[in-house]
N, C-alpha and C. Protein backbone atom coordinates (compact mmCIF):
# COMPACT_ATOMS: atom_id res chain seq x y z
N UNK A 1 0.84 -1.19 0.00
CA UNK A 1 0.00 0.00 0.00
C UNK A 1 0.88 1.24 0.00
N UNK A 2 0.65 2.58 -0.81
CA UNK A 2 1.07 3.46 -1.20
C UNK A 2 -0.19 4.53 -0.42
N UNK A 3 0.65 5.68 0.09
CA UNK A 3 -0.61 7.14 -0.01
C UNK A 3 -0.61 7.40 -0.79
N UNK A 4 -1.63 8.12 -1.09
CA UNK A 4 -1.86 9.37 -2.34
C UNK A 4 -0.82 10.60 -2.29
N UNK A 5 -0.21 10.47 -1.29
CA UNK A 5 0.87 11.30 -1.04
C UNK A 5 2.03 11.03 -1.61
N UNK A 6 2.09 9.52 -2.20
CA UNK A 6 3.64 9.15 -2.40
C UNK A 6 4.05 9.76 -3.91
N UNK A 7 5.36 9.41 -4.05
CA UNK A 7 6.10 10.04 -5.28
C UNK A 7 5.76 9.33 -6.14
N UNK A 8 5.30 9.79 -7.73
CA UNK A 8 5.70 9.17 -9.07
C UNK A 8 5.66 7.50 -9.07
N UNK A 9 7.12 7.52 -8.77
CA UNK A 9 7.91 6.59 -8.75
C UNK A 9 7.63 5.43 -7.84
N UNK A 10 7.35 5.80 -6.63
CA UNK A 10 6.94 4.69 -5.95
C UNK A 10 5.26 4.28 -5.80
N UNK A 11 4.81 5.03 -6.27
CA UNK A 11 3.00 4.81 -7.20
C UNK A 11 3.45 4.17 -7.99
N UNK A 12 4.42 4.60 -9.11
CA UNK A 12 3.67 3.52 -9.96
C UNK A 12 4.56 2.36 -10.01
N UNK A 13 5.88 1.89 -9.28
CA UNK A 13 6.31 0.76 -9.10
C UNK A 13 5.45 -0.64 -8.02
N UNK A 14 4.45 0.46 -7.11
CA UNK A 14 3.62 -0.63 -6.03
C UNK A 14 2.25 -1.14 -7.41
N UNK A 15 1.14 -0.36 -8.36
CA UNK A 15 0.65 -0.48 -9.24
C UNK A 15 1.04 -1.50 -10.28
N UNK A 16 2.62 -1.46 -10.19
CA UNK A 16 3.31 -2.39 -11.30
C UNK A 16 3.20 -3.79 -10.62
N UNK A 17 3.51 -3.79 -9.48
CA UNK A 17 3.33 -4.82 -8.45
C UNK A 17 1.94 -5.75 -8.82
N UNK A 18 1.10 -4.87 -8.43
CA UNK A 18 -0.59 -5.23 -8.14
C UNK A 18 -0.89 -5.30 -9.68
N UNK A 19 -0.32 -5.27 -10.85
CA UNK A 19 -0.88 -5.80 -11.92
C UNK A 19 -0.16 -7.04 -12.19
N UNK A 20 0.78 -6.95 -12.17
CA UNK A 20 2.22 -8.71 -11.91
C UNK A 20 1.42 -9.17 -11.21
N UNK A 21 0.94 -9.08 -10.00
CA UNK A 21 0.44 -10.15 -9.09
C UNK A 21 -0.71 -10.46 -9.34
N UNK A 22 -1.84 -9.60 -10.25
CA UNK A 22 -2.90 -10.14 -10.39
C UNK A 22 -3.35 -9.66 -11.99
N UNK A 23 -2.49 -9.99 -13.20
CA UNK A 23 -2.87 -9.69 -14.51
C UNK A 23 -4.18 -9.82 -14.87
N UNK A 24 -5.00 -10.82 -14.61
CA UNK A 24 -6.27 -11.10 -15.06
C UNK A 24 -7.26 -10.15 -14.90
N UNK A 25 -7.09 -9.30 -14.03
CA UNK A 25 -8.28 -8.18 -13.16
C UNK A 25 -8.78 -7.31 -14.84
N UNK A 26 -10.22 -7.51 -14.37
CA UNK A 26 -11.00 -6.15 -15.62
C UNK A 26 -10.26 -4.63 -15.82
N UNK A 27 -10.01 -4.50 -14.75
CA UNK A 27 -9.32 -2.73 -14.68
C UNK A 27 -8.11 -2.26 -15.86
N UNK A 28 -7.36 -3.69 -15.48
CA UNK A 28 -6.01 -3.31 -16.54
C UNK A 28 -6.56 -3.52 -18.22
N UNK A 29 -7.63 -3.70 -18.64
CA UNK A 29 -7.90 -3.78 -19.73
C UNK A 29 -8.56 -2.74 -19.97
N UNK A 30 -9.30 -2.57 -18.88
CA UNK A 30 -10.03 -1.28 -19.47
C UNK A 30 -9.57 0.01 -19.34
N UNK A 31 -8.53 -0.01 -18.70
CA UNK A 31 -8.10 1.49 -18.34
C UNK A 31 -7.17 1.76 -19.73
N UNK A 32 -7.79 3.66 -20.12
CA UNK A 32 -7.45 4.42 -21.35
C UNK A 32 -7.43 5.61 -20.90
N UNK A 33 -6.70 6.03 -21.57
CA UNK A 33 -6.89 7.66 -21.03
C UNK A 33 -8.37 8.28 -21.93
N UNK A 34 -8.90 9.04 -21.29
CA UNK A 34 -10.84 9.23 -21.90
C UNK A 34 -9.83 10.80 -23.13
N UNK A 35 -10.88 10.20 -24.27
CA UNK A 35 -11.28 10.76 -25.16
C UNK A 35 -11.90 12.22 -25.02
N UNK A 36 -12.15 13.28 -26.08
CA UNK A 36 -12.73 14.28 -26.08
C UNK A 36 -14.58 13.46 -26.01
N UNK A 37 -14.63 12.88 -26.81
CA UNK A 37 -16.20 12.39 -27.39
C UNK A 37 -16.35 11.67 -25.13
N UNK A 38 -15.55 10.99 -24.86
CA UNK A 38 -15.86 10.73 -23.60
C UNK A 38 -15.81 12.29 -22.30
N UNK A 39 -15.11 12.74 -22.64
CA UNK A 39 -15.66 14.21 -21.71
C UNK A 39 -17.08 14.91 -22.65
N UNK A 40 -16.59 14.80 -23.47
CA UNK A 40 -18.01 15.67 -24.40
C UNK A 40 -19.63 14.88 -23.52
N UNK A 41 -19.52 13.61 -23.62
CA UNK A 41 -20.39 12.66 -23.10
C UNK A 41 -20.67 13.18 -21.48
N UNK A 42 -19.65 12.95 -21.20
CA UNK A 42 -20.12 13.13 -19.24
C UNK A 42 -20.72 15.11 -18.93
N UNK A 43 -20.03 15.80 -20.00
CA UNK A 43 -20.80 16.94 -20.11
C UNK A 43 -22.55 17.41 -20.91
N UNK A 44 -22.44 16.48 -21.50
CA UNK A 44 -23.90 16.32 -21.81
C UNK A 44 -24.97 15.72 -20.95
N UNK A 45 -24.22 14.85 -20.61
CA UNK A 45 -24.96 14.53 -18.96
C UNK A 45 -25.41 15.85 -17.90
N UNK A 46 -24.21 16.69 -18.11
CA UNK A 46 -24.67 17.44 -16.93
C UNK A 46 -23.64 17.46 -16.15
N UNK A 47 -22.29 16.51 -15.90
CA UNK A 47 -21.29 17.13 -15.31
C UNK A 47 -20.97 17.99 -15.34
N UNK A 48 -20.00 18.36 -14.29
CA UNK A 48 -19.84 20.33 -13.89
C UNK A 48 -18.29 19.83 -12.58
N UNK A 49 -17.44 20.44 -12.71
CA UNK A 49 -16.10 20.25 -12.03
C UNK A 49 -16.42 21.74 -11.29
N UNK A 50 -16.39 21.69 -9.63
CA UNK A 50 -16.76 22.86 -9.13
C UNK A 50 -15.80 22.83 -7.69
N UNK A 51 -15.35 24.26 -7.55
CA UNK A 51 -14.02 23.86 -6.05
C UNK A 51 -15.12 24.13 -5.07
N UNK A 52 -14.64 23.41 -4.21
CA UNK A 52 -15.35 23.19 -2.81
C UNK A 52 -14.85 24.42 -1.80
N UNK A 53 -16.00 25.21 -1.87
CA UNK A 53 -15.56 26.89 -1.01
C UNK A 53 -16.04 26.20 0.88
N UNK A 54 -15.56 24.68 1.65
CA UNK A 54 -15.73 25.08 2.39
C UNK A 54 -14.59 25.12 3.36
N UNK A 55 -14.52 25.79 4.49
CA UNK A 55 -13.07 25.67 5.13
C UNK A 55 -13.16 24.21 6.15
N UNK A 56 -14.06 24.19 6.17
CA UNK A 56 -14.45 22.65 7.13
C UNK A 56 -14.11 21.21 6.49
N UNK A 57 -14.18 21.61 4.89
CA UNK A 57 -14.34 20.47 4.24
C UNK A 57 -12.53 19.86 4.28
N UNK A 58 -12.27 18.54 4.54
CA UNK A 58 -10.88 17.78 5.03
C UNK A 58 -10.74 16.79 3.71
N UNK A 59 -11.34 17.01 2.47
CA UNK A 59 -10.95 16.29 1.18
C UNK A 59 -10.42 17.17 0.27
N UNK A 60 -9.41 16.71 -0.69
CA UNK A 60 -8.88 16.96 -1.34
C UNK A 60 -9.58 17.54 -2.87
N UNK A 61 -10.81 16.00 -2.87
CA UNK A 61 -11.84 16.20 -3.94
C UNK A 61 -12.50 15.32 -3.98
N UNK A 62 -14.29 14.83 -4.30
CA UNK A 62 -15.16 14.35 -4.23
C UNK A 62 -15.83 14.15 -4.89
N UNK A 63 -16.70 13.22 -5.39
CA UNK A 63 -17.70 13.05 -6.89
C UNK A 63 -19.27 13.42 -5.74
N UNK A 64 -20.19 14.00 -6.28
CA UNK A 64 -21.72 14.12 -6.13
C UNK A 64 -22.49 13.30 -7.25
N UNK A 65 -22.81 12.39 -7.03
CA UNK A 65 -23.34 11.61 -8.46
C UNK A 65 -24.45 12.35 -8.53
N UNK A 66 -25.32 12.55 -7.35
CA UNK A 66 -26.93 13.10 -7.50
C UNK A 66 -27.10 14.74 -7.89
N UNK A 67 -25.58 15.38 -7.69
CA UNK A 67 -25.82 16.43 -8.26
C UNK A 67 -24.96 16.98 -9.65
N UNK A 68 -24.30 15.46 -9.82
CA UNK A 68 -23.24 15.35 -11.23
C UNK A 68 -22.02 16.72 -10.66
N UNK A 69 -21.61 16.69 -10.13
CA UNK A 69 -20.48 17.31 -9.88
C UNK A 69 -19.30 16.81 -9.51
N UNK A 70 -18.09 17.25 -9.67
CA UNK A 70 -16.80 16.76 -9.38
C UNK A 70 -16.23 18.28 -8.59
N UNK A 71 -15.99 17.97 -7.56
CA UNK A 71 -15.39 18.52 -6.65
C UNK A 71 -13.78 18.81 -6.44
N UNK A 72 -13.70 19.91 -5.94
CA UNK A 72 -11.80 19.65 -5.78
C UNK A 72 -11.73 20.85 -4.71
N UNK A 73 -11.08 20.95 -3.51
CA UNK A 73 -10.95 21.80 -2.79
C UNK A 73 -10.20 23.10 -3.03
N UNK A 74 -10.98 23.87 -2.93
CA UNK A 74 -10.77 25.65 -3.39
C UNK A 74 -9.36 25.87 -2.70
N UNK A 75 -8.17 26.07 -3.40
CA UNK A 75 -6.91 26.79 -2.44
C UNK A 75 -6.13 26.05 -2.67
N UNK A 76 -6.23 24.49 -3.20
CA UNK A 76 -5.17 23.63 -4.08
C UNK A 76 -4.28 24.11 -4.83
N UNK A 77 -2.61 23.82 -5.05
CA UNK A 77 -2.11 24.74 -5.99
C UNK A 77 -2.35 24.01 -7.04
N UNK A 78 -2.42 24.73 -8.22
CA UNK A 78 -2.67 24.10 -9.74
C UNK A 78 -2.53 23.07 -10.23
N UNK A 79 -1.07 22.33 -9.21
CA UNK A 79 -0.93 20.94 -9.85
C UNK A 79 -1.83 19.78 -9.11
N UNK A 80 -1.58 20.33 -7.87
CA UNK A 80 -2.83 19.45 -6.87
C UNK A 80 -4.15 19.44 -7.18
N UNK A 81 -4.73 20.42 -7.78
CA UNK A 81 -5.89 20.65 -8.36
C UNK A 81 -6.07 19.68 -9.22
N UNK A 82 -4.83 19.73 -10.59
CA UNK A 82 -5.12 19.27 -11.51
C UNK A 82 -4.99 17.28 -11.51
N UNK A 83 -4.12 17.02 -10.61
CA UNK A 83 -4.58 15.56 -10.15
C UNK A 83 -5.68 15.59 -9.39
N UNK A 84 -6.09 16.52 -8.57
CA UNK A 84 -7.60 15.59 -7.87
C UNK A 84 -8.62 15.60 -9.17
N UNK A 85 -8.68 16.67 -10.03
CA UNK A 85 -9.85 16.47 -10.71
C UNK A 85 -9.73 15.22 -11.89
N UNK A 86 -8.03 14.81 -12.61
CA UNK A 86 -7.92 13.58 -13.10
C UNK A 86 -8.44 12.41 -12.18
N UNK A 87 -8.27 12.16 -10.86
CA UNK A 87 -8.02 11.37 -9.64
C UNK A 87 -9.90 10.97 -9.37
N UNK A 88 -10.29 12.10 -9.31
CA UNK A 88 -11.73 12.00 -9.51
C UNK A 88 -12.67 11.33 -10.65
N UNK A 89 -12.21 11.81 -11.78
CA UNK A 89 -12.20 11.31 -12.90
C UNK A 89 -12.20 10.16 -13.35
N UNK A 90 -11.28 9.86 -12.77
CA UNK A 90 -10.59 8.01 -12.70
C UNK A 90 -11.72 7.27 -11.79
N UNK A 91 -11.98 7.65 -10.62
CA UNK A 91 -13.63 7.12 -9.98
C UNK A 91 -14.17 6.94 -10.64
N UNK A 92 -14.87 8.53 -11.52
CA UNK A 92 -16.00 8.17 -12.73
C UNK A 92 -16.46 7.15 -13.59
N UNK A 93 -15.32 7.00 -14.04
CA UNK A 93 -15.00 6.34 -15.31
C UNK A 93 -14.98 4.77 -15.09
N UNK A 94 -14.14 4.53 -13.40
CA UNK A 94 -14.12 3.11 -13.41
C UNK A 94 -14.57 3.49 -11.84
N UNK A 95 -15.75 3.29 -11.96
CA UNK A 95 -16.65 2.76 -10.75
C UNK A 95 -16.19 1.91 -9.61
N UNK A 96 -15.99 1.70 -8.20
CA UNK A 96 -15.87 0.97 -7.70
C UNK A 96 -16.70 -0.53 -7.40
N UNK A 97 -17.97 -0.07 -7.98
CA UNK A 97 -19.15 -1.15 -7.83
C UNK A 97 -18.96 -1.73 -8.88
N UNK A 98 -17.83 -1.80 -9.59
CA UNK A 98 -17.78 -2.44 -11.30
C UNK A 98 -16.49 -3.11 -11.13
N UNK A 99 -15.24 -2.27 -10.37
CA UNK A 99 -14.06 -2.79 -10.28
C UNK A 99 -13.45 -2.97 -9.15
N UNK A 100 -13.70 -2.58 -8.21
CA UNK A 100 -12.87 -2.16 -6.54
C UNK A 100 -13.06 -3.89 -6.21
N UNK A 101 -13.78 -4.70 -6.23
CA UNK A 101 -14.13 -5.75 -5.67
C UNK A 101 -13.25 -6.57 -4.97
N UNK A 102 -12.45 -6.82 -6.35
CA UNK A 102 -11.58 -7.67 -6.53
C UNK A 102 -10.15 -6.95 -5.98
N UNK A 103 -10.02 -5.46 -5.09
CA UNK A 103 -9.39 -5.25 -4.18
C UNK A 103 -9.28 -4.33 -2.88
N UNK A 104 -7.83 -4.62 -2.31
CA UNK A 104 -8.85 -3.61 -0.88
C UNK A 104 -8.99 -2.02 -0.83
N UNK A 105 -9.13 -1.94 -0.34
CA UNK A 105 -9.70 -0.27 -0.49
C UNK A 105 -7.95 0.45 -0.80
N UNK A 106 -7.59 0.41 0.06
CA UNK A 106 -6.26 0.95 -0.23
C UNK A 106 -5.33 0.94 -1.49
N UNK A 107 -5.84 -0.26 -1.91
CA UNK A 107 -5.13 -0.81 -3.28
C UNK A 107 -6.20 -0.03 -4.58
N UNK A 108 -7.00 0.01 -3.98
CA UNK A 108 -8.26 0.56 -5.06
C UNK A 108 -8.24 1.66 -5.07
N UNK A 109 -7.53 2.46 -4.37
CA UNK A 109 -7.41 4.05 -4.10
C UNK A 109 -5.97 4.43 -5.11
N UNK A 110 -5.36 3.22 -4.70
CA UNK A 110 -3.64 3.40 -5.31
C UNK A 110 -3.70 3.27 -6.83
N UNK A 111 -5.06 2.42 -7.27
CA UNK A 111 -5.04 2.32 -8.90
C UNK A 111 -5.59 3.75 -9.44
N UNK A 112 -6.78 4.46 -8.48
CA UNK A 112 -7.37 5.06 -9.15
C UNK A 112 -6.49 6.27 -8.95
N UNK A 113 -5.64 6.22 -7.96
CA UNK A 113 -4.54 7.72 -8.15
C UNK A 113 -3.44 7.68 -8.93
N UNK A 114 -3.24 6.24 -9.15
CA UNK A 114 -2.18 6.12 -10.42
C UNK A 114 -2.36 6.61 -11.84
N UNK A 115 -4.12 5.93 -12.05
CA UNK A 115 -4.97 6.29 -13.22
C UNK A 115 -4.48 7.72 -13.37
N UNK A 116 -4.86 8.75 -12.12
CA UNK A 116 -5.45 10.17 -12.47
C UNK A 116 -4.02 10.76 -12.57
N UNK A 117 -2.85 10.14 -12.41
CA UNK A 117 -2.02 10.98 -12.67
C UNK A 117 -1.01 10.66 -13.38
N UNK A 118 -1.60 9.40 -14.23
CA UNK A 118 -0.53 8.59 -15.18
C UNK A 118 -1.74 9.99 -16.76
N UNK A 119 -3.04 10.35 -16.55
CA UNK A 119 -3.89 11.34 -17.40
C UNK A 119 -3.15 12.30 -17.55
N UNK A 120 -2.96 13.03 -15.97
CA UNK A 120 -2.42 13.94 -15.65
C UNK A 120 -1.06 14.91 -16.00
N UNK A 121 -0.01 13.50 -16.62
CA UNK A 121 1.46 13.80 -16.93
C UNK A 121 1.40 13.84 -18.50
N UNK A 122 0.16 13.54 -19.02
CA UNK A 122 -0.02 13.34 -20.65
C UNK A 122 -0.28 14.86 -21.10
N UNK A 123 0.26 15.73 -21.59
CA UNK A 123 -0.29 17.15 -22.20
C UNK A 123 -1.57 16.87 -22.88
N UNK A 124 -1.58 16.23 -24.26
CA UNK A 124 -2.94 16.34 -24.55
C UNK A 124 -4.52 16.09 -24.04
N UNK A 125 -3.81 15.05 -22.63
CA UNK A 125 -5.39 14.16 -22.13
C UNK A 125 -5.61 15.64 -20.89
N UNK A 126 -4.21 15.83 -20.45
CA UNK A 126 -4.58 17.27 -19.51
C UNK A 126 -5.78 18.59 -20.16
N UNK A 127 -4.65 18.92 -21.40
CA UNK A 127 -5.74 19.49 -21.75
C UNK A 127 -6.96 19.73 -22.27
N UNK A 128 -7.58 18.43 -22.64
CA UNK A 128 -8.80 18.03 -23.05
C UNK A 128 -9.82 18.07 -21.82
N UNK A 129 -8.82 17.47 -20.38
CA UNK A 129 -9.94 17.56 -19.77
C UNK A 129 -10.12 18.59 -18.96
N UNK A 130 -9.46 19.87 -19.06
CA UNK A 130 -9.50 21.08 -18.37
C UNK A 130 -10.22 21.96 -18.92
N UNK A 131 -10.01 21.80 -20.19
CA UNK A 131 -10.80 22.67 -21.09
C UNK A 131 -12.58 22.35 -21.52
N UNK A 132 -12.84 20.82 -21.33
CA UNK A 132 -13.92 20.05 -21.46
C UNK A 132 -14.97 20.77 -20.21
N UNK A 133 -14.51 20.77 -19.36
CA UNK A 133 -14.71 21.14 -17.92
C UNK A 133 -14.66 22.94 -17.26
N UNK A 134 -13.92 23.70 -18.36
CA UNK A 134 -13.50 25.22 -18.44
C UNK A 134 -12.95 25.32 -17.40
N UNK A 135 -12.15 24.86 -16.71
CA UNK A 135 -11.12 25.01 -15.54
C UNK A 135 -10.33 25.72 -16.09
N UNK A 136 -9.81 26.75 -14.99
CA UNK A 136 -8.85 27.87 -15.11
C UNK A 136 -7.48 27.14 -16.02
N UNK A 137 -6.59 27.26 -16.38
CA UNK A 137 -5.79 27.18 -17.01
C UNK A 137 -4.36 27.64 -16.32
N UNK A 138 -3.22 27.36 -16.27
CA UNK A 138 -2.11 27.81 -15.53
C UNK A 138 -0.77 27.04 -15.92
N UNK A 139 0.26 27.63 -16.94
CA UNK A 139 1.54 26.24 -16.94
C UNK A 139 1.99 27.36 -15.82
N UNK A 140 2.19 25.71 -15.49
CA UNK A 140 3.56 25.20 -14.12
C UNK A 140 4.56 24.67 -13.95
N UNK A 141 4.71 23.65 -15.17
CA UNK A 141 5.63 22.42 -15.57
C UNK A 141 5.46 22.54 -16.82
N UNK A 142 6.27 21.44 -17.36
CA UNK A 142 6.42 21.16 -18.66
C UNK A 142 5.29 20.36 -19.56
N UNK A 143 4.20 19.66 -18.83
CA UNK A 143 3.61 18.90 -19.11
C UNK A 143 1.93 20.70 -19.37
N UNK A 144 2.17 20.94 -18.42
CA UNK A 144 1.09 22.13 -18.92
C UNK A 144 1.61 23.37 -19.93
N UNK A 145 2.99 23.42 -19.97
CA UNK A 145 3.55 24.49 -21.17
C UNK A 145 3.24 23.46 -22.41
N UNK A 146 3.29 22.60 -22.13
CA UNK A 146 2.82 21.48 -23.80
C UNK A 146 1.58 21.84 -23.98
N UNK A 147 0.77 21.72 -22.91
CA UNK A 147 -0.65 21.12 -23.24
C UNK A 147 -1.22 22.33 -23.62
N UNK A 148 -0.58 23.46 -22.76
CA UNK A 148 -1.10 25.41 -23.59
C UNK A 148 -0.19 26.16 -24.18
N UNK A 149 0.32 25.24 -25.54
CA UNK A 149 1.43 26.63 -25.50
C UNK A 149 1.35 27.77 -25.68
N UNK A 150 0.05 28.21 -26.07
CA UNK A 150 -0.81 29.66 -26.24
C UNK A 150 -0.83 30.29 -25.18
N UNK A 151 -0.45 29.89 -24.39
CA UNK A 151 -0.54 30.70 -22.92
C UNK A 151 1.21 31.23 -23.04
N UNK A 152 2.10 30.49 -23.16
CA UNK A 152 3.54 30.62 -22.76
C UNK A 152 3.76 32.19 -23.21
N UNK A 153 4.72 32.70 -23.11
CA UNK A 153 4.99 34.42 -22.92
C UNK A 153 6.35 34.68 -23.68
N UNK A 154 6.14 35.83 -24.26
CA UNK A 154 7.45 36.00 -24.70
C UNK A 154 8.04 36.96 -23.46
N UNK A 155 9.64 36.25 -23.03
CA UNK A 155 10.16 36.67 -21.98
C UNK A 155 10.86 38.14 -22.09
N UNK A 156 11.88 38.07 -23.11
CA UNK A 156 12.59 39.40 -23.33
C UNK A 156 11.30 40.51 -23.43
N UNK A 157 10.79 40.23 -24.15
CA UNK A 157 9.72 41.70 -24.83
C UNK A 157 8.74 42.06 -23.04
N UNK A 158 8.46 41.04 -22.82
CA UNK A 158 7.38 41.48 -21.58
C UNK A 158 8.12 41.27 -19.91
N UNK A 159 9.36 40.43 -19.89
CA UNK A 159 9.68 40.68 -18.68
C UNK A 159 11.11 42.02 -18.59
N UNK A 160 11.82 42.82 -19.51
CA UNK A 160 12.68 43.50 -19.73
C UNK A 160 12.19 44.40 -20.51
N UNK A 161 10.94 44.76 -21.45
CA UNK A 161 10.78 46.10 -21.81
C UNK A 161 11.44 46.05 -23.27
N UNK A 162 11.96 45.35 -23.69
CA UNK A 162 12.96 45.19 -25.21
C UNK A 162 12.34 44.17 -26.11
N UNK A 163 12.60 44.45 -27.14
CA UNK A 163 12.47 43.42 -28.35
C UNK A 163 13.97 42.51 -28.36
N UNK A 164 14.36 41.21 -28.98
CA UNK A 164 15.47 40.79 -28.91
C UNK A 164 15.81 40.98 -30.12
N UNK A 165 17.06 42.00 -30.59
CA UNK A 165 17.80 42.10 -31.64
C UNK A 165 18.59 41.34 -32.25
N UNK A 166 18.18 40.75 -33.68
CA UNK A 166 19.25 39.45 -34.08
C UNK A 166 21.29 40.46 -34.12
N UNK A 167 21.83 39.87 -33.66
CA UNK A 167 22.96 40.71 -34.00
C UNK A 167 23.84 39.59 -35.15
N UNK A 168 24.46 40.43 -36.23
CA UNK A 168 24.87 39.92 -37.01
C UNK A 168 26.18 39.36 -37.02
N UNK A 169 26.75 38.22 -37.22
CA UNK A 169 27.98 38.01 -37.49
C UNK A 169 29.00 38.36 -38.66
């Protein structure tokens, strides 16, 4: 067993574990990173990704099935944000009443945070599902300067006041 706290690396070497030890399981077949036509889908439904304004509230992020919302706690920095709402996501998509069965909770927590942040490190699946969802937008890393490069800045001209002059040899 892994937290949701642990590094990269040791997520997804315990995950590597729990699929070696049990290849046969439904999960490893079905797990994909979701499509535009699959966010397009859960938004036609009526999903809605909304931060949780309360100070009481002690989760990170939460699904409401009855009110189709995906939750993520208001004050997260951008990258934490942006795994709970993959992390959440990964719930959605693979249900525990469909797949968790066949392990224990802890282990079922460790697939579905592996899921949301094996999405998460992909530029294009990031930005499909931020934008699907109209979540603020922010590079931080390299994986969000990919996924917006329309956002990235030209440095000389806007952080120094100058244009950069080719100088000739």
């Amino acid at each position: 067993m892994v937290s949701s706290d642990a590094s990269w690396f040791d997520l997804h070497r315990y995950v590597s574990s729990l699929r070696q030890e049990h290849p046969r399981r439904k999960i490893w077949e079905d797990i994909h990173c979701p499509t535009q036509s699959d966010l397009d889908a859960l938004v036609l439904e009526g999903w809605r990704v909304w931060p949780k304004r309360d100070p009481l509230w002690t989760l990170t992020g939460a699904l409401s099935p009855e009110k189709k919302k995906l939750y993520y706690k208001e004050g997260l920095g951008y990258k934490k944000r942006d795994i709970t709402i993959c992390h959440e996501l990964a719930h959605l998509f693979y249900p525990a009443a469909r797949y968790a069965r066949a392990f224990s909770q802890e282990d079922w927590e460790s697939v579905i945070e592996w899921t949301g942040r094996s999405w998460r490190r992909k530029a294009p699946v990031l930005k499909i599902i931020l934008e699907s969802f109209h979540v603020p937008t922010k590079i931080y890393d390299s994986v969000t300067r990919n996924a917006f490069p329309e956002q990235r800045r030209q440095r000389l001209s806007q952080d120094y006041g100058y244009e950069q002059i080719p100088i000739p040899f």
